[in-house]
C-alpha atoms as a PDB file:
ATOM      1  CA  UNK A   1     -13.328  10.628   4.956  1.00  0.00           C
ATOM      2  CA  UNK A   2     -13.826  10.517   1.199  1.00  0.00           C
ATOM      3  CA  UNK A   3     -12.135   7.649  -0.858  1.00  0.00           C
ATOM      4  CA  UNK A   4     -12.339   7.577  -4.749  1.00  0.00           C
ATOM      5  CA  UNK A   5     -13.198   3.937  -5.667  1.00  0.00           C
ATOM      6  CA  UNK A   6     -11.897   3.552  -8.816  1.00  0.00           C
ATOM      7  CA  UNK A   7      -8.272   4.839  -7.301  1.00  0.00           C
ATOM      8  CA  UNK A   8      -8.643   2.774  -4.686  1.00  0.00           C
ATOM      9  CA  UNK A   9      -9.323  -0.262  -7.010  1.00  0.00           C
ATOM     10  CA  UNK A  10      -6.375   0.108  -8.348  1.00  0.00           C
ATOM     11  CA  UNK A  11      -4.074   0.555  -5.805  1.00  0.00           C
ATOM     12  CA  UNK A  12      -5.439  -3.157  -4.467  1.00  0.00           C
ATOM     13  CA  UNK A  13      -4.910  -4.842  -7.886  1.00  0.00           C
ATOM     14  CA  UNK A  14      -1.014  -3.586  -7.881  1.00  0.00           C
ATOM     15  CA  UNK A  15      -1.233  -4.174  -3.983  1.00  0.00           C
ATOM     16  CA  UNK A  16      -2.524  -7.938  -4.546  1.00  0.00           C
ATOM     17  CA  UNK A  17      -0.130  -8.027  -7.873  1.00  0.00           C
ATOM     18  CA  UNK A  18       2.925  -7.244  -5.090  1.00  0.00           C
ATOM     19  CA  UNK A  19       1.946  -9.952  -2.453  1.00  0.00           C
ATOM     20  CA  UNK A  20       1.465 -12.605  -5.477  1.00  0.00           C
ATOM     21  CA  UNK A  21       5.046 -11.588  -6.669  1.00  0.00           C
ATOM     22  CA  UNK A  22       6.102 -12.123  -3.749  1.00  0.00           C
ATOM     23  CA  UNK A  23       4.404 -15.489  -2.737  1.00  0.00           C
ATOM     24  CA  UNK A  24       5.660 -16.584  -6.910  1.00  0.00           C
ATOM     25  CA  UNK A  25       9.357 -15.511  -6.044  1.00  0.00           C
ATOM     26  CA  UNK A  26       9.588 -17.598  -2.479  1.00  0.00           C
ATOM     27  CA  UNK A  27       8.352 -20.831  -4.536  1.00  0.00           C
ATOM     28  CA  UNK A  28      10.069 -20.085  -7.273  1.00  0.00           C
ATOM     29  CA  UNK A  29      13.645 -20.175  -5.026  1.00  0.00           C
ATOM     30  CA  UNK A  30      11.859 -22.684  -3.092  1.00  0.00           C
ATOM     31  CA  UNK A  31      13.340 -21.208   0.173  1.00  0.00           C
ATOM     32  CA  UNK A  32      10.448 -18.771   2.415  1.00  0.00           C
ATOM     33  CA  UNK A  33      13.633 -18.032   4.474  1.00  0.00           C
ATOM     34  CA  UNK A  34      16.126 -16.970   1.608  1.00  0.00           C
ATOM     35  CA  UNK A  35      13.854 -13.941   0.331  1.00  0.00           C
ATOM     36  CA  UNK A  36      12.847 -11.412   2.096  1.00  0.00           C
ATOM     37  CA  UNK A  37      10.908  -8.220   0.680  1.00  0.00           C
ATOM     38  CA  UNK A  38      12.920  -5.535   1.276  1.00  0.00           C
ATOM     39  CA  UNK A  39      10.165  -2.793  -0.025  1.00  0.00           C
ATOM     40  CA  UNK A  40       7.585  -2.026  -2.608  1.00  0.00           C
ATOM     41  CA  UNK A  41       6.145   0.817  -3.736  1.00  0.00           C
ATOM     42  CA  UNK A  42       2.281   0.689  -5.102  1.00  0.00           C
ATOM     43  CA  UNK A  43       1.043   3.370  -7.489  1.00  0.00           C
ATOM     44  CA  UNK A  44      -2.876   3.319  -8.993  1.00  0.00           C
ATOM     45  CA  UNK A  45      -0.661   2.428 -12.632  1.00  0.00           C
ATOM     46  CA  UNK A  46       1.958   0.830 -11.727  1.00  0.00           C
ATOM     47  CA  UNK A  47       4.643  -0.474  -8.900  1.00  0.00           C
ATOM     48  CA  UNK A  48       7.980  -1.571  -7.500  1.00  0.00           C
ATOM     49  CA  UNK A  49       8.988  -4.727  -5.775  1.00  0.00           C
ATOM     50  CA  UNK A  50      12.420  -4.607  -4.067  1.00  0.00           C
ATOM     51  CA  UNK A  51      13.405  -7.992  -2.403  1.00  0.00           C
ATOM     52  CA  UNK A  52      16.660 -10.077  -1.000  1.00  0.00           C
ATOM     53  CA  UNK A  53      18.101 -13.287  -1.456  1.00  0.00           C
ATOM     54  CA  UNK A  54      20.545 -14.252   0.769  1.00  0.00           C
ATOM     55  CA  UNK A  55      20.602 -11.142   1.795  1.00  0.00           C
ATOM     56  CA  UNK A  56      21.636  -9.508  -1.135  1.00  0.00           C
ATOM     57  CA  UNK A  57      19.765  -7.138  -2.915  1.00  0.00           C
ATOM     58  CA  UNK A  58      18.751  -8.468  -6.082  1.00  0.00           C
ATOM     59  CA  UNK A  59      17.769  -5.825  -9.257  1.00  0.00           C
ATOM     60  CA  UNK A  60      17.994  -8.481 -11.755  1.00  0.00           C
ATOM     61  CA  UNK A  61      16.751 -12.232 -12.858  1.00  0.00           C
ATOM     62  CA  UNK A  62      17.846 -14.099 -15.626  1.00  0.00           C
ATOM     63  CA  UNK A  63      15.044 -14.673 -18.160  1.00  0.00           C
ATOM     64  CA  UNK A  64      14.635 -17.910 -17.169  1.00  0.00           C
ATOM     65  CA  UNK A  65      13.697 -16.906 -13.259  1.00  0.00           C
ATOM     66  CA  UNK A  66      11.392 -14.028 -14.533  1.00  0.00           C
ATOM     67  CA  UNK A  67       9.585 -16.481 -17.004  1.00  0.00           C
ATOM     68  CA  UNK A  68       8.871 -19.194 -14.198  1.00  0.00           C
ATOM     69  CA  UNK A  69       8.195 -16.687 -11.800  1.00  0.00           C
ATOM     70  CA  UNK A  70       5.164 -15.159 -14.213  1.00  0.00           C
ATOM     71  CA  UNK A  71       4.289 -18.786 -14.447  1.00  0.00           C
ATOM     72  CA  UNK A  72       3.507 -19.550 -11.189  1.00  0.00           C
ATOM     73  CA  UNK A  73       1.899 -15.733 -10.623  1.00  0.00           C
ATOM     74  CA  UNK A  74      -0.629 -16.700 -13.979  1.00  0.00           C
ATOM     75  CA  UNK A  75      -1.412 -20.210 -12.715  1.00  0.00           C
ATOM     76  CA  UNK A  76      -2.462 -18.078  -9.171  1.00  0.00           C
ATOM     77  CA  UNK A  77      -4.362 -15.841 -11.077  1.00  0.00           C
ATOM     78  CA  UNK A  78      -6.036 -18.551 -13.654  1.00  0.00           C
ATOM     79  CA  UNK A  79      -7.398 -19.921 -10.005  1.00  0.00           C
ATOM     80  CA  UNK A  80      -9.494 -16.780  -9.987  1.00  0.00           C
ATOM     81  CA  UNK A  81      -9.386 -17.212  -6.343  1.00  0.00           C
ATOM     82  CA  UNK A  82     -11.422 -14.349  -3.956  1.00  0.00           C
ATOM     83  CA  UNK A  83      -9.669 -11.275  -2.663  1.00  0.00           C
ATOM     84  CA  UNK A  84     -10.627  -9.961   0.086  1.00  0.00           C
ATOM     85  CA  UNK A  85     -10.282  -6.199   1.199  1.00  0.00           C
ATOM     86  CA  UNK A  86     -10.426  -5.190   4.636  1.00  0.00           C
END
């Protein structure tokens, strides 16, 4: 098995850049049971986060949710805390 580091160091920044959309999102609504991921898609430049609320299919935010939501992903990421690949 061969695996190209530099693609695979990218795929786990958009892969850890899904999970702390995800984790922003849930506090953001302040409800873990009211969203639910409903799929992603991770690229090596780029990728796609599909989720529910209340079991409905969102594909927008106002400005105001997206704002807080980067927010609270930059204050995870100003934490510089480890990430850990398995």
């Amino acid at each position: 098995c061969n695996i190209d580091p530099s693609y695979r160091y990218s795929i786990s920044l958009n892969h850890t850049a899904v999970h702390l959309i995800n984790h922003s999102i849930r506090r953001h609504f302040n409800n873990e049971s009211a969203v639910l991921q409903a799929g992603s898609l991770v690229r090596p430049n780029s990728f796609k986060f599909e989720f529910k609320f209340n079991g409905i299919l969102l594909d927008r935010l106002s400005n105001i949710d997206l704002k807080q939501i980067e927010a609270l992903c930059n204050d995870l990421i100003q934490k510089k805390l480890d990430i850990v690949i398995n």
